[in-house]
Protein backbone atom coordinates (compact mmCIF):
# COMPACT_ATOMS: atom_id res chain seq x y z
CA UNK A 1 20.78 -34.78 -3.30
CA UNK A 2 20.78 -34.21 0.52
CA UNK A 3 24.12 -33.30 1.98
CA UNK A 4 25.48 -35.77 4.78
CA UNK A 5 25.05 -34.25 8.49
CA UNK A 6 28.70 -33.59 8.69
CA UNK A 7 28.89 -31.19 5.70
CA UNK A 8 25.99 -28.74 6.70
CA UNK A 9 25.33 -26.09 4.58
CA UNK A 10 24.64 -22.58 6.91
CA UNK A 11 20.93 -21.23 5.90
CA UNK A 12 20.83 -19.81 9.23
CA UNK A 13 23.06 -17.10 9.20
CA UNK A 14 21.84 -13.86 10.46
CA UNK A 15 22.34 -10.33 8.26
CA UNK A 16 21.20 -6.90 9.31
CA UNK A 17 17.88 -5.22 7.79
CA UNK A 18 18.70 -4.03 4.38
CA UNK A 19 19.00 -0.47 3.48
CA UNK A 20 17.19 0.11 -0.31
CA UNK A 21 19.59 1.19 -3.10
CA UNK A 22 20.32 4.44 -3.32
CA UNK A 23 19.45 4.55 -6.92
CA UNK A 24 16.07 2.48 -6.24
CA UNK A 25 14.24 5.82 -4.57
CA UNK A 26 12.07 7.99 -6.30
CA UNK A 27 13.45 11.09 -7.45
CA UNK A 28 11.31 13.66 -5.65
CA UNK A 29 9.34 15.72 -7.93
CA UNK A 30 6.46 16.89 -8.34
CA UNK A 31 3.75 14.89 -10.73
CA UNK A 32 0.48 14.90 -11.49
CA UNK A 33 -0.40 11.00 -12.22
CA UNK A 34 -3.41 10.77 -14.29
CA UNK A 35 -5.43 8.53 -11.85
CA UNK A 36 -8.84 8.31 -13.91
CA UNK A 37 -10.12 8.90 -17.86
CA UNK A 38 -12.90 7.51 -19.85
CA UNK A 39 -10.31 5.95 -21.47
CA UNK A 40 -9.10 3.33 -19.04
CA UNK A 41 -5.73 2.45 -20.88
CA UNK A 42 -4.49 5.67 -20.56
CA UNK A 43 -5.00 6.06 -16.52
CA UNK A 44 -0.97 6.33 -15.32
CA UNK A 45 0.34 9.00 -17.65
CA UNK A 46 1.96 11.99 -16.07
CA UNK A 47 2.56 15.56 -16.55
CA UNK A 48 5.50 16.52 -14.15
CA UNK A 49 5.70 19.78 -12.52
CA UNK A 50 8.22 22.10 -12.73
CA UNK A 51 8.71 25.53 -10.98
CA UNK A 52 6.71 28.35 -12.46
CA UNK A 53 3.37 27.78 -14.22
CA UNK A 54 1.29 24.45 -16.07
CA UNK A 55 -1.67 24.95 -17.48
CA UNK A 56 -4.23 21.72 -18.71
CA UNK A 57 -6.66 21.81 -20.67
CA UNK A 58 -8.56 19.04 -23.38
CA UNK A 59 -6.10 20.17 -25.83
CA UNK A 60 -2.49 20.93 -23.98
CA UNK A 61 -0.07 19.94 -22.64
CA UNK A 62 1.34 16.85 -23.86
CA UNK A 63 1.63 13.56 -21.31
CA UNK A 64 3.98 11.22 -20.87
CA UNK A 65 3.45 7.62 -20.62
CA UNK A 66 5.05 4.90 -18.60
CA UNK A 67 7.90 4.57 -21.43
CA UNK A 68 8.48 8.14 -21.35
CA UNK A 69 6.72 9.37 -24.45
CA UNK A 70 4.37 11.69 -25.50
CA UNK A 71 0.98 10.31 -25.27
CA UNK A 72 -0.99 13.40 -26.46
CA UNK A 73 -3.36 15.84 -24.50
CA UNK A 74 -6.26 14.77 -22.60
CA UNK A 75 -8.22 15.01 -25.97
CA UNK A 76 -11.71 14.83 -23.95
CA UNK A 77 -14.83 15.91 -25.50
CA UNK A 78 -16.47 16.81 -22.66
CA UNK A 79 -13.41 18.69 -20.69
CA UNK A 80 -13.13 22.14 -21.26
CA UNK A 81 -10.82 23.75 -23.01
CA UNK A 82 -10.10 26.40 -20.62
CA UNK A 83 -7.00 25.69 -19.15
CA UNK A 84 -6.83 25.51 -15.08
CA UNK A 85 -3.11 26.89 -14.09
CA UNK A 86 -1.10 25.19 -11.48
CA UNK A 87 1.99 27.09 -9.98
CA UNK A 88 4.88 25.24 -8.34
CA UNK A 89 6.00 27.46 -5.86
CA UNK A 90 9.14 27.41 -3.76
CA UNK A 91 8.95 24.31 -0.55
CA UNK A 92 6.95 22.26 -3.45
CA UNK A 93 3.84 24.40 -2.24
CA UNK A 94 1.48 24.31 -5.29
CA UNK A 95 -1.12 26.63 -6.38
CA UNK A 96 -4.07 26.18 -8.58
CA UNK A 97 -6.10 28.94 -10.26
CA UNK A 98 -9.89 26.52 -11.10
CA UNK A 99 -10.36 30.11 -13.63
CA UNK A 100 -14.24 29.19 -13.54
CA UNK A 101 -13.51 25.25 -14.67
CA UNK A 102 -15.30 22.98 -12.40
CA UNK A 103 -12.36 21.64 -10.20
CA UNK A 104 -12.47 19.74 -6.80
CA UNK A 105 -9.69 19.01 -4.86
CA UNK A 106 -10.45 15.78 -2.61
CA UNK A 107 -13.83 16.31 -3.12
CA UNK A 108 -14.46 20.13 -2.25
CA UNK A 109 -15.19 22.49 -5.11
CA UNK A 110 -12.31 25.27 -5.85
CA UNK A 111 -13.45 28.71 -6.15
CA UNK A 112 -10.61 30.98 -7.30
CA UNK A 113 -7.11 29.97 -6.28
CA UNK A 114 -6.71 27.24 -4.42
CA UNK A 115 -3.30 27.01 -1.93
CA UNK A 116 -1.89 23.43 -1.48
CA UNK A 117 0.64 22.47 0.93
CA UNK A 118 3.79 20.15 0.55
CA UNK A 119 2.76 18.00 3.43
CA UNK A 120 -0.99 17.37 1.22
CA UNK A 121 1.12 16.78 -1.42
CA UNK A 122 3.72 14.06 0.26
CA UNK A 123 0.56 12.15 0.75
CA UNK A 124 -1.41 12.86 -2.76
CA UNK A 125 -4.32 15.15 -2.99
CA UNK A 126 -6.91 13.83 -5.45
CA UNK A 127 -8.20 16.70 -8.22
CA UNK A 128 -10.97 16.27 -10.39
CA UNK A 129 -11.29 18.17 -13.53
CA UNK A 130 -14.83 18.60 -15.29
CA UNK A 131 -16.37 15.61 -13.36
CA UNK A 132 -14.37 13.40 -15.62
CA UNK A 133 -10.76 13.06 -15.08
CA UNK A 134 -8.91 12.91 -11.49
CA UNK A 135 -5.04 13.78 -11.22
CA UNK A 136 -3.41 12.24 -8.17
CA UNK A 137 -0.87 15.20 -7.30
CA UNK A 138 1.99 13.59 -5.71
CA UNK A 139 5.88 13.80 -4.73
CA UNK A 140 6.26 9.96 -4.47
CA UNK A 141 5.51 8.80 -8.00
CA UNK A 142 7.92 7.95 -10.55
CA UNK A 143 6.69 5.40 -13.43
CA UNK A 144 10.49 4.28 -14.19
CA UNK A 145 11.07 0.45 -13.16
CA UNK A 146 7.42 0.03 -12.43
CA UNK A 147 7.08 -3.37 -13.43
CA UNK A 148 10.57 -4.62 -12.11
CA UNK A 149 10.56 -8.12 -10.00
CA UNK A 150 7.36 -9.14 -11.12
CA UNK A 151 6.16 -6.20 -8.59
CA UNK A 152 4.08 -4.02 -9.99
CA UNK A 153 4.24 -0.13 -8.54
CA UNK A 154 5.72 3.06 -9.04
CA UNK A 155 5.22 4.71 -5.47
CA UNK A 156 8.52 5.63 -3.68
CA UNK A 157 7.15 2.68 -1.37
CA UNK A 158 7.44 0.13 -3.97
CA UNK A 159 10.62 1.40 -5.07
CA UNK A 160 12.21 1.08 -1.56
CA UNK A 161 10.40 -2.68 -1.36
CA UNK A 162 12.04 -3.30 -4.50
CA UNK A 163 15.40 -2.19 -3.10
CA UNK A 164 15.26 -4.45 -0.20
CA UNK A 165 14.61 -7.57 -1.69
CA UNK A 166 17.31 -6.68 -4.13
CA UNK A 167 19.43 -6.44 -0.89
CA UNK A 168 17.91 -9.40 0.55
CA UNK A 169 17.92 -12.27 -1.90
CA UNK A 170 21.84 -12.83 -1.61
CA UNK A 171 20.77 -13.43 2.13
CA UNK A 172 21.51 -16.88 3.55
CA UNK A 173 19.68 -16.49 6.59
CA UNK A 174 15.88 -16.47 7.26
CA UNK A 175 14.23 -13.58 5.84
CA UNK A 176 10.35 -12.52 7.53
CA UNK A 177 7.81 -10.71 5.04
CA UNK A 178 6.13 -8.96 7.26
CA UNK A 179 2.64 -7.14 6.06
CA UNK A 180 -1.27 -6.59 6.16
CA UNK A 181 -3.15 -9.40 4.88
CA UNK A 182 -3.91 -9.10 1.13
CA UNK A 183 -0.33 -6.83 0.81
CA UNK A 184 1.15 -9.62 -1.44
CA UNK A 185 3.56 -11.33 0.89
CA UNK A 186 3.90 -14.00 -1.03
CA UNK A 187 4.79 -12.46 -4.79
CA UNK A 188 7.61 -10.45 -2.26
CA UNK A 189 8.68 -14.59 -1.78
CA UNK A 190 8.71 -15.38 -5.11
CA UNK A 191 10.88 -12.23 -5.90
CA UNK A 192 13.36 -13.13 -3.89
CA UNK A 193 13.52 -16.86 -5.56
CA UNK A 194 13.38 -15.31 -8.82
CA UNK A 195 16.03 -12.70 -8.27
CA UNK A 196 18.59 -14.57 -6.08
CA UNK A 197 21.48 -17.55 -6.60
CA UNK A 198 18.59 -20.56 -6.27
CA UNK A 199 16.19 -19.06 -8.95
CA UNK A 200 17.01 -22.21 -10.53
CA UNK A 201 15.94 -24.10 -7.86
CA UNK A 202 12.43 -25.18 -6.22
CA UNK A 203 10.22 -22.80 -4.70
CA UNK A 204 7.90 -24.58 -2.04
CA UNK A 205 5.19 -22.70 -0.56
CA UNK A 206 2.88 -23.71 2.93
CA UNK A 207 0.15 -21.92 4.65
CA UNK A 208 1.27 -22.94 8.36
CA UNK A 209 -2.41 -22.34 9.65
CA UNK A 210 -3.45 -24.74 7.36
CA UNK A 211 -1.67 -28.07 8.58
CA UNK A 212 -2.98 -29.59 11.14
CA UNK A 213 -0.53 -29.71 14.45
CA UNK A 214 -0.83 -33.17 14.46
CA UNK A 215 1.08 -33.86 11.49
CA UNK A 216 2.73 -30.32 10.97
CA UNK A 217 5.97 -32.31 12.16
CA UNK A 218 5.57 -34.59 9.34
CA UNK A 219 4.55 -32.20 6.96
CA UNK A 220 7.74 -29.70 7.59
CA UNK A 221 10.43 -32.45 8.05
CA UNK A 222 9.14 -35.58 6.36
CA UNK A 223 8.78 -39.33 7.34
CA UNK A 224 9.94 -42.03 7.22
CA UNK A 225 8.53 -46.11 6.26
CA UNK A 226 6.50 -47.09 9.12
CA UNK A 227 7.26 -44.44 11.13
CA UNK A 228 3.47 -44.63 12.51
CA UNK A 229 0.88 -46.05 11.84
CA UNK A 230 -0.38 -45.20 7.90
CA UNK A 231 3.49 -44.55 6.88
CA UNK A 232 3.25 -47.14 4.04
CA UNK A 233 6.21 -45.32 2.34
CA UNK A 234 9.19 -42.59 2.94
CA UNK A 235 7.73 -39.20 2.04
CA UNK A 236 9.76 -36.19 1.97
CA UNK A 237 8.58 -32.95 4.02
CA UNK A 238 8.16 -29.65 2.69
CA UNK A 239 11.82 -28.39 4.06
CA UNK A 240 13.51 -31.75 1.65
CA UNK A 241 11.19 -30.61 -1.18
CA UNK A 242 13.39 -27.02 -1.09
CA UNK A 243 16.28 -28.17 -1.15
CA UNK A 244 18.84 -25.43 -3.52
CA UNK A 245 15.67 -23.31 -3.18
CA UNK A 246 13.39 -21.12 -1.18
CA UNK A 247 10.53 -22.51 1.51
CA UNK A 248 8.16 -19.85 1.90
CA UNK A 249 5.93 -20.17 5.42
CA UNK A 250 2.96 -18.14 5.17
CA UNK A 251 1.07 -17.11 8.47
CA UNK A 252 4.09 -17.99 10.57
CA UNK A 253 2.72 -16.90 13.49
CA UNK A 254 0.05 -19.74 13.52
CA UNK A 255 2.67 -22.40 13.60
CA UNK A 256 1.43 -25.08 16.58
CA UNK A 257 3.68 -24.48 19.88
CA UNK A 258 5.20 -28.07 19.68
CA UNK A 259 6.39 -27.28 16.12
CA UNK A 260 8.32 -23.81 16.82
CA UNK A 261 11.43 -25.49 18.60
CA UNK A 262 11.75 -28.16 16.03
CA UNK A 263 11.89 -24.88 13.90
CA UNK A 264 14.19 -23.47 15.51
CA UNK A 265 16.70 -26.52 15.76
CA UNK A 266 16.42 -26.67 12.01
CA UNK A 267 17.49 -22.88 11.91
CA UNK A 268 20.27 -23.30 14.12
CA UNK A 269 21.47 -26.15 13.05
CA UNK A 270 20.82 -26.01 9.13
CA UNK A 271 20.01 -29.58 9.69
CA UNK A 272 16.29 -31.40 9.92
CA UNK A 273 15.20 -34.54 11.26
CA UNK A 274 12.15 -36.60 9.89
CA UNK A 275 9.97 -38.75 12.26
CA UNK A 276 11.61 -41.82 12.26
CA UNK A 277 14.77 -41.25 10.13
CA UNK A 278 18.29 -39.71 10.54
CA UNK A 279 19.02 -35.85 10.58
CA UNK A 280 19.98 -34.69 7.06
CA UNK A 281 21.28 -31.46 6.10
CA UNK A 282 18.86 -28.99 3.77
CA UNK A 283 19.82 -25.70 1.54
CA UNK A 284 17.03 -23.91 1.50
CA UNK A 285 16.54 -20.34 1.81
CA UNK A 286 13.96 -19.99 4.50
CA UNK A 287 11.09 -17.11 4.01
CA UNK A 288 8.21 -16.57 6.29
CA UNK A 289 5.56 -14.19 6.36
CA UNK A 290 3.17 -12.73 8.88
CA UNK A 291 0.59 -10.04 9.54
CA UNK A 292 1.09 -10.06 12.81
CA UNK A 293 3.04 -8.58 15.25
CA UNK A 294 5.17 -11.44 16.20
CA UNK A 295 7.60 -9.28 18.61
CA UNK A 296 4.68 -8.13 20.57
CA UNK A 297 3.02 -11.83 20.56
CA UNK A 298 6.88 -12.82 21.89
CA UNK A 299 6.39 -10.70 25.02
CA UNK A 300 3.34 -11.97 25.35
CA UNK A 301 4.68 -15.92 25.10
CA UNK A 302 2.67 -16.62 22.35
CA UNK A 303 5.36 -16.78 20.32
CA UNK A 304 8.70 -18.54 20.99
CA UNK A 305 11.30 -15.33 21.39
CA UNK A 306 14.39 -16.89 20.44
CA UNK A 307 12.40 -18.39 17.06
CA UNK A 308 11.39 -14.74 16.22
CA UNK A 309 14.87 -13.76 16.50
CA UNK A 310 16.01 -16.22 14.36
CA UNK A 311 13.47 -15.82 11.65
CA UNK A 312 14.02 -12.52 11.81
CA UNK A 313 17.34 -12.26 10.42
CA UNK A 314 16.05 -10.00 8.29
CA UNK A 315 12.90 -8.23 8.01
CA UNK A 316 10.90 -6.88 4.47
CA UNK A 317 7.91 -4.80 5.05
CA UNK A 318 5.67 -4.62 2.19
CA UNK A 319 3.32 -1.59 2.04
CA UNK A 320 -0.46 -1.46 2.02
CA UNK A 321 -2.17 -0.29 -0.63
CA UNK A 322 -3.52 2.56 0.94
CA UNK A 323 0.78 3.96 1.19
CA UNK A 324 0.92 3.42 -2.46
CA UNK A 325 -0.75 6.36 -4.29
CA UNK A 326 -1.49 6.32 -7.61
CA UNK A 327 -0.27 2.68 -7.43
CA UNK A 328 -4.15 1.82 -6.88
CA UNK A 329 -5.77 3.49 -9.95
CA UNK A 330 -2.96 1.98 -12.51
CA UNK A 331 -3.39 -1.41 -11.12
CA UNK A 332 -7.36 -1.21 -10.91
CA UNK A 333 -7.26 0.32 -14.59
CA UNK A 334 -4.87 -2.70 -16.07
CA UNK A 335 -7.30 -5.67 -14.44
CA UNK A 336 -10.11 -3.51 -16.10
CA UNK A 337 -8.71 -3.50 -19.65
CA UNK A 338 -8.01 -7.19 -19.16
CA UNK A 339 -11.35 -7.96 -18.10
CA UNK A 340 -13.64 -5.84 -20.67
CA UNK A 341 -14.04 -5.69 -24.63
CA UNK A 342 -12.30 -2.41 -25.90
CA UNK A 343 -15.66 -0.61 -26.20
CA UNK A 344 -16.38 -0.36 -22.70
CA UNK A 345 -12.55 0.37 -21.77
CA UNK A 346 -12.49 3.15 -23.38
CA UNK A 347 -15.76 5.48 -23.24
CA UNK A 348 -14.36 8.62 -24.04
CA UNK A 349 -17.09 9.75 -26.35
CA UNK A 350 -20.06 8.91 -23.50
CA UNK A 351 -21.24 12.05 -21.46
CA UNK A 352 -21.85 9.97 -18.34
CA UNK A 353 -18.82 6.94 -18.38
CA UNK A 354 -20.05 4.32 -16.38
CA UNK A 355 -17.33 4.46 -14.12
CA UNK A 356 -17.89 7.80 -12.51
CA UNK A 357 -14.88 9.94 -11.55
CA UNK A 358 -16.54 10.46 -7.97
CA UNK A 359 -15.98 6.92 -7.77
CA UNK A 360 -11.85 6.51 -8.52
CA UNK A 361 -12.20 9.31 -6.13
CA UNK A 362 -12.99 7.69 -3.72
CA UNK A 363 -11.04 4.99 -3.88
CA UNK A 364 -8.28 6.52 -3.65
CA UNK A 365 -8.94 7.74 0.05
CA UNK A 366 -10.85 4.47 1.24
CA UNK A 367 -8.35 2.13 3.78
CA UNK A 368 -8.76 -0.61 1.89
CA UNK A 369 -8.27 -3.36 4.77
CA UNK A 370 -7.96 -6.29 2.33
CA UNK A 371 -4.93 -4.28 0.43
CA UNK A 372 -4.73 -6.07 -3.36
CA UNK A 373 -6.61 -8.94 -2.96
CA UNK A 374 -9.75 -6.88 -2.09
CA UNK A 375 -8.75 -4.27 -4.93
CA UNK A 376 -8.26 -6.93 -7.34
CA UNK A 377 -11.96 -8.26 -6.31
CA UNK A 378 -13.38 -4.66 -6.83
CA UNK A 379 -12.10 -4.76 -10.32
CA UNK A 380 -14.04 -7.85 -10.80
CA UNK A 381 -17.53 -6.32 -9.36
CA UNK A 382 -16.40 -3.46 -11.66
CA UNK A 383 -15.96 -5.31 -14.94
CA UNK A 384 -19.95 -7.21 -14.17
CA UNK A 385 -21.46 -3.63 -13.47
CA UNK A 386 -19.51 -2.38 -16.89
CA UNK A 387 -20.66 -5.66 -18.95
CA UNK A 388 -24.31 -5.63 -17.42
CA UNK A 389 -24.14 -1.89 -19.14
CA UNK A 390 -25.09 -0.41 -15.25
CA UNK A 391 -23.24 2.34 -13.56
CA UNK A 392 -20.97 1.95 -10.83
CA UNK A 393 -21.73 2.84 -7.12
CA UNK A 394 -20.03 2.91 -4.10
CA UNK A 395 -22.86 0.76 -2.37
CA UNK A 396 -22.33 -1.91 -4.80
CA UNK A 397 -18.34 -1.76 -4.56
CA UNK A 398 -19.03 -2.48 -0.90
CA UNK A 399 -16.68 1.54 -0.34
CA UNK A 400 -17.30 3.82 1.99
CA UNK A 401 -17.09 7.59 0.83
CA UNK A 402 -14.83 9.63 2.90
CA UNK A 403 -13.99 7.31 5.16
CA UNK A 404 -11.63 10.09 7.34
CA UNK A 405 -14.79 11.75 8.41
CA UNK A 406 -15.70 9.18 10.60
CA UNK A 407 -12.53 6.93 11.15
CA UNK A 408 -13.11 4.05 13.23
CA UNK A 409 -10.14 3.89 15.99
CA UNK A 410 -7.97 0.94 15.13
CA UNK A 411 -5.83 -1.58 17.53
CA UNK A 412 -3.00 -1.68 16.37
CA UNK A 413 -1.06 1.24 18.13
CA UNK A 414 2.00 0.63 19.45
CA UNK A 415 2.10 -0.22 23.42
CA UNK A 416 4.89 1.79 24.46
CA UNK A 417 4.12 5.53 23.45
CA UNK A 418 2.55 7.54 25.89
CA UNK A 419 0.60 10.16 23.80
CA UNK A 420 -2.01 11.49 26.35
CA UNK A 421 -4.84 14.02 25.38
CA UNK A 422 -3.12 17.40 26.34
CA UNK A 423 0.21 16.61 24.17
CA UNK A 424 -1.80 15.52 21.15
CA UNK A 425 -4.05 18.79 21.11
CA UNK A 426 -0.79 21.16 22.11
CA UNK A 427 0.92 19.31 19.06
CA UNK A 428 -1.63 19.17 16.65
CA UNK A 429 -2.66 23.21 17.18
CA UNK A 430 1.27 24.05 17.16
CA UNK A 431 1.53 22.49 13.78
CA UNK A 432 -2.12 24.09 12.61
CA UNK A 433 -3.83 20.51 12.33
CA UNK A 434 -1.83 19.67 9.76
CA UNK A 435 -1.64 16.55 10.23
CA UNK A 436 1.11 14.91 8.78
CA UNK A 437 3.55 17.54 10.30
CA UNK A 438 1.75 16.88 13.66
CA UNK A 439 2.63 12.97 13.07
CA UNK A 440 6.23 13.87 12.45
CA UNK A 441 6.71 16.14 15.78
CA UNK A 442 5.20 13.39 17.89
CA UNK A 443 7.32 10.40 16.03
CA UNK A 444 4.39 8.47 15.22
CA UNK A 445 2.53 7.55 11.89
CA UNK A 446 -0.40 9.02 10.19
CA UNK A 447 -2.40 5.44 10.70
CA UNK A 448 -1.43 5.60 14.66
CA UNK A 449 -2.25 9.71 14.50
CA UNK A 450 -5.63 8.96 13.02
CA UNK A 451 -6.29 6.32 16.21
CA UNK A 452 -5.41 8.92 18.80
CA UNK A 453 -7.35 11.42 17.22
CA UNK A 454 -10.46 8.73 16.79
CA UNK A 455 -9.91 7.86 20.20
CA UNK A 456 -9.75 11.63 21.83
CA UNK A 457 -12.83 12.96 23.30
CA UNK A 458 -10.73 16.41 23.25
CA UNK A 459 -9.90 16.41 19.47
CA UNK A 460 -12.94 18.32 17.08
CA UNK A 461 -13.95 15.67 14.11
CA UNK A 462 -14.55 16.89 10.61
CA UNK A 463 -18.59 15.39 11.00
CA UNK A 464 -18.74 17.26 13.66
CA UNK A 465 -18.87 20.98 11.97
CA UNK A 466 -22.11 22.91 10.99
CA UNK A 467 -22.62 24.46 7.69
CA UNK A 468 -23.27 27.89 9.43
CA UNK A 469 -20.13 27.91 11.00
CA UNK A 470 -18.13 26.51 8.30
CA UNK A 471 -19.60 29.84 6.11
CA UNK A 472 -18.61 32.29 9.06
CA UNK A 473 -15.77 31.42 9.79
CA UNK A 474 -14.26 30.79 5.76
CA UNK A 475 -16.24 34.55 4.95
CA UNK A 476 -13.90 35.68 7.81
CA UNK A 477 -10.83 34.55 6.65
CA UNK A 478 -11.30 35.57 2.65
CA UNK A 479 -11.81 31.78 2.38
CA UNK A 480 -8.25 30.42 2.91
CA UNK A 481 -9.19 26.79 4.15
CA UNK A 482 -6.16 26.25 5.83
CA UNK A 483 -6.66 29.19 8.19
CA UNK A 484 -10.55 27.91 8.56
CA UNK A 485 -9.27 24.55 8.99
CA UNK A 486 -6.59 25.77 11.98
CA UNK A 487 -9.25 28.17 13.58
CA UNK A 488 -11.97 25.57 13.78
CA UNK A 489 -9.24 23.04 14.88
CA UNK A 490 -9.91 19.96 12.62
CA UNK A 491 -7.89 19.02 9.40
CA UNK A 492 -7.44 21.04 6.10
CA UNK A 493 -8.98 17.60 4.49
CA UNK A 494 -11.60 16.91 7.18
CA UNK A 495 -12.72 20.15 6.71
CA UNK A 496 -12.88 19.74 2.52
CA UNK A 497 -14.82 16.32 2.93
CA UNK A 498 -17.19 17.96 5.44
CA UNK A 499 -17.25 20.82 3.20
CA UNK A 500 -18.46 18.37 0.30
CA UNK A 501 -20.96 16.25 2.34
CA UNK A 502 -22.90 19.70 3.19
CA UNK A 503 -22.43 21.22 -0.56
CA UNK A 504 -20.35 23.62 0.39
């Protein structure tokens, strides 16, 4: 039952951002996550890295699956059994010796030993081995928990995201989920129900944008008999139907203009009022979500400031897709084996799989826009194409390959940092186009870094190189691509993927 006026409960209380648990991150070592195999059920196991040597091969070593045991070697008909040799050096530099195997590493071919750099690690560097497997090589994987919340994810960013809801779902004030569309706001909602004091209460969820502002009022707070014309009977609002539980507003930001200070009187006062009836008190934990930028559409007064403040009590970010590493394959492999007949799951005996490594490849470096919800539609397009006994393309995926070599710019920089032309170039050659470093120095991202350097007339693209050039300048420099990378002034990946698209 409702609580009388005078005995409010306080869902409005306001906490600071939570920190994730210490124990929640990652530990960070090195791994190689098996990102794609004939043999779709086995996509996720690992082989860490320690310092000194590994060598793989069909036969050796041993990986290690999800629960920690031994899940065999590679056991591959068509992978050689010439081991390639991968050498953990000190700084979590690696170094891999192809030995005359047919190895790519995002996409170029490796000829002799091949000199990878922490930074390319921090953000995975995709390596193929024999055209049929790919190893994500990573410092932000770690399979332990990777199922925990209903959350599904083993990337350091899905750790953290655990962590914080952990943090969050004591909360008593508003919490806002704040991500890109298709990110999975809402399962972040439900894991806070689920994990928190009123998982034993309702969970109520609303797409704001969705109600129309002429009844939103009614819709939110209730009505009651006759309170206009068509009220033939009391109906309780979305906030009532919550009561002892969570109310999850999806696409905030959409909420009509008349609405938002209703909202925000409910906030305040932990109290609501339904068109023609008596304030009553409500216990609800209040979650809202957005992909937008709600500060920024404050300042703009498209958005009530003092609501955002309030709903932002405290703030979850959930991570794209394209942040979460090997994340992608394991999830895209697990809706595949649900969605196919064991045969075509697992085609380890087929010289040409239909799923082509070239393909996990490459999705593992597109942007994916539409996050899970797209990913979880390309598994669908995959399992058709696998059941109509076809092979998979990129064209019908609806992927672009290599999408880095010719990045659109995106808007959604921040406002506020002045990054002109002369200190991106003077950063990006003092940190040898590496560009994660580069991102670092100038307190940015790598998604705003990739705008500026879209957006720069100044800045050398990867498309942009000639093969003729490329050959010079690599037979000068006894082939170290980093060194070619820094003297022709684009990235040590542009200049792979450019490498690749001129069969270099």
């Amino acid at each position: 039952m409702l609580s009388p006026v005078g005995n409010r409960p306080r869902f409005v209380e306001t906490t600071r951002k939570p920190r994730a648990h210490a124990d929640d991150a990652p530990p960070r070592t090195l791994v190689l996550v098996l990102a794609h195999h004939p043999a779709l059920a086995r996509i996720g196991e690992t082989i860490p890295l320690r310092h000194g040597l590994t060598e793989i091969a069909r036969l050796a070593p041993s990986l290690v699956d999800s629960d920690g045991r031994d899940s065999g070697p590679l056991d591959d008909p068509f992978v050689s059994r010439r081991a390639i040799r991968i050498r953990r050096l000190d700084g979590d530099h690696v170094e891999l010796d192809a030995d005359g195997v047919d190895v790519t590493i995002d996409g170029a071919p490796v000829r002799g030993v091949q000199r990878i750099a922490a930074d390319d690690i921090a953000r995975g560097v995709a390596i193929t081995l024999c055209g049929r497997v790919v190893w994500w090589l990573t410092s932000d994987h770690d399979p332990r928990g990777g199922d925990a919340l209903g959350l599904f994810g083993a990337s350091g960013a899905m750790h953290t995201l655990r962590g914080e809801i952990r943090d969050a779902a004591s909360a008593r004030g508003p919490i806002l989920v704040h991500g890109e569309t298709g990110a999975g706001k809402e399962l972040v909602a439900r894991a806070l129900h689920a994990s928190g004091a009123r998982a034993g209460g309702p969970y109520v969820g609303v797409n704001v944008a969705a109600i129309p502002a002429a009844v939103a009022a009614a819709e939110l707070f209730g009505h009651e008999r006759g309170a206009f014309t068509g009220a033939t009977e009391r109906r309780a609002g979305y906030f009532e139907r919550a009561h002892g539980g969570v109310l999850f507003l999806d696409e905030i930001g959409e909420l009509p203009d008349a609405i938002q200070p209703i909202l925000l009187r409910a906030l305040e006062s932990g109290e609501i009022q339904p068109i023609g009836g008596a304030p009553r008190a409500v216990d609800a934990l209040i979650v809202a979500a957005t992909d937008a930028d709600l500060e920024a559409a404050a300042r703009a007064g498209r958005f009530r400031m003092p609501l955002f403040y309030r709903l932002a009590a405290t703030v979850i970010d959930v991570p794209p897709l394209r942040e979460r590493g090997a994340d992608l394959a394991i999830l895209l492999a697990r809706w595949l084996c649900e969605a196919l007949p064991a045969a075509l799951a697992d085609r380890t005996a087929d010289p040409e799989p239909w799923l082509p490594a070239s393909i996990m490849q490459a999705l593992l470096r597109a942007p994916w826009p539409g996050n899970v919800r797209q990913l979880r539609n390309v598994a669908l397009r995959l399992a058709a194409i696998a059941r109509a006994g076809r092979v998979a393309t990129l064209d019908a995926l609806g992927i672009d390959d290599d999408p880095e070599l010719d990045a659109p710019a995106r808007d959604d920089a921040p406002r506020d940092l002045a990054i002109d032309d002369d200190r991106l170039v003077a950063t990006l050659r003092a940190h040898r186009f590496q560009l994660g470093r580069t991102a670092d120095a100038l307190g940015i991202s790598r998604s705003y870094l990739d705008t500026l350097i879209a957006r720069s007339p100044r800045v050398r693209k990867a498309k942009q190189l000639e093969r003729d050039e490329i050959v010079a300048c690599a037979s000068e420099l006894d082939g170290d691509l980093d060194a070619v990378a820094a003297r022709l002034e684009v990235s040590p990946r542009g200049l792979r993927l450019r490498m690749k698209q001129l069969g270099l």
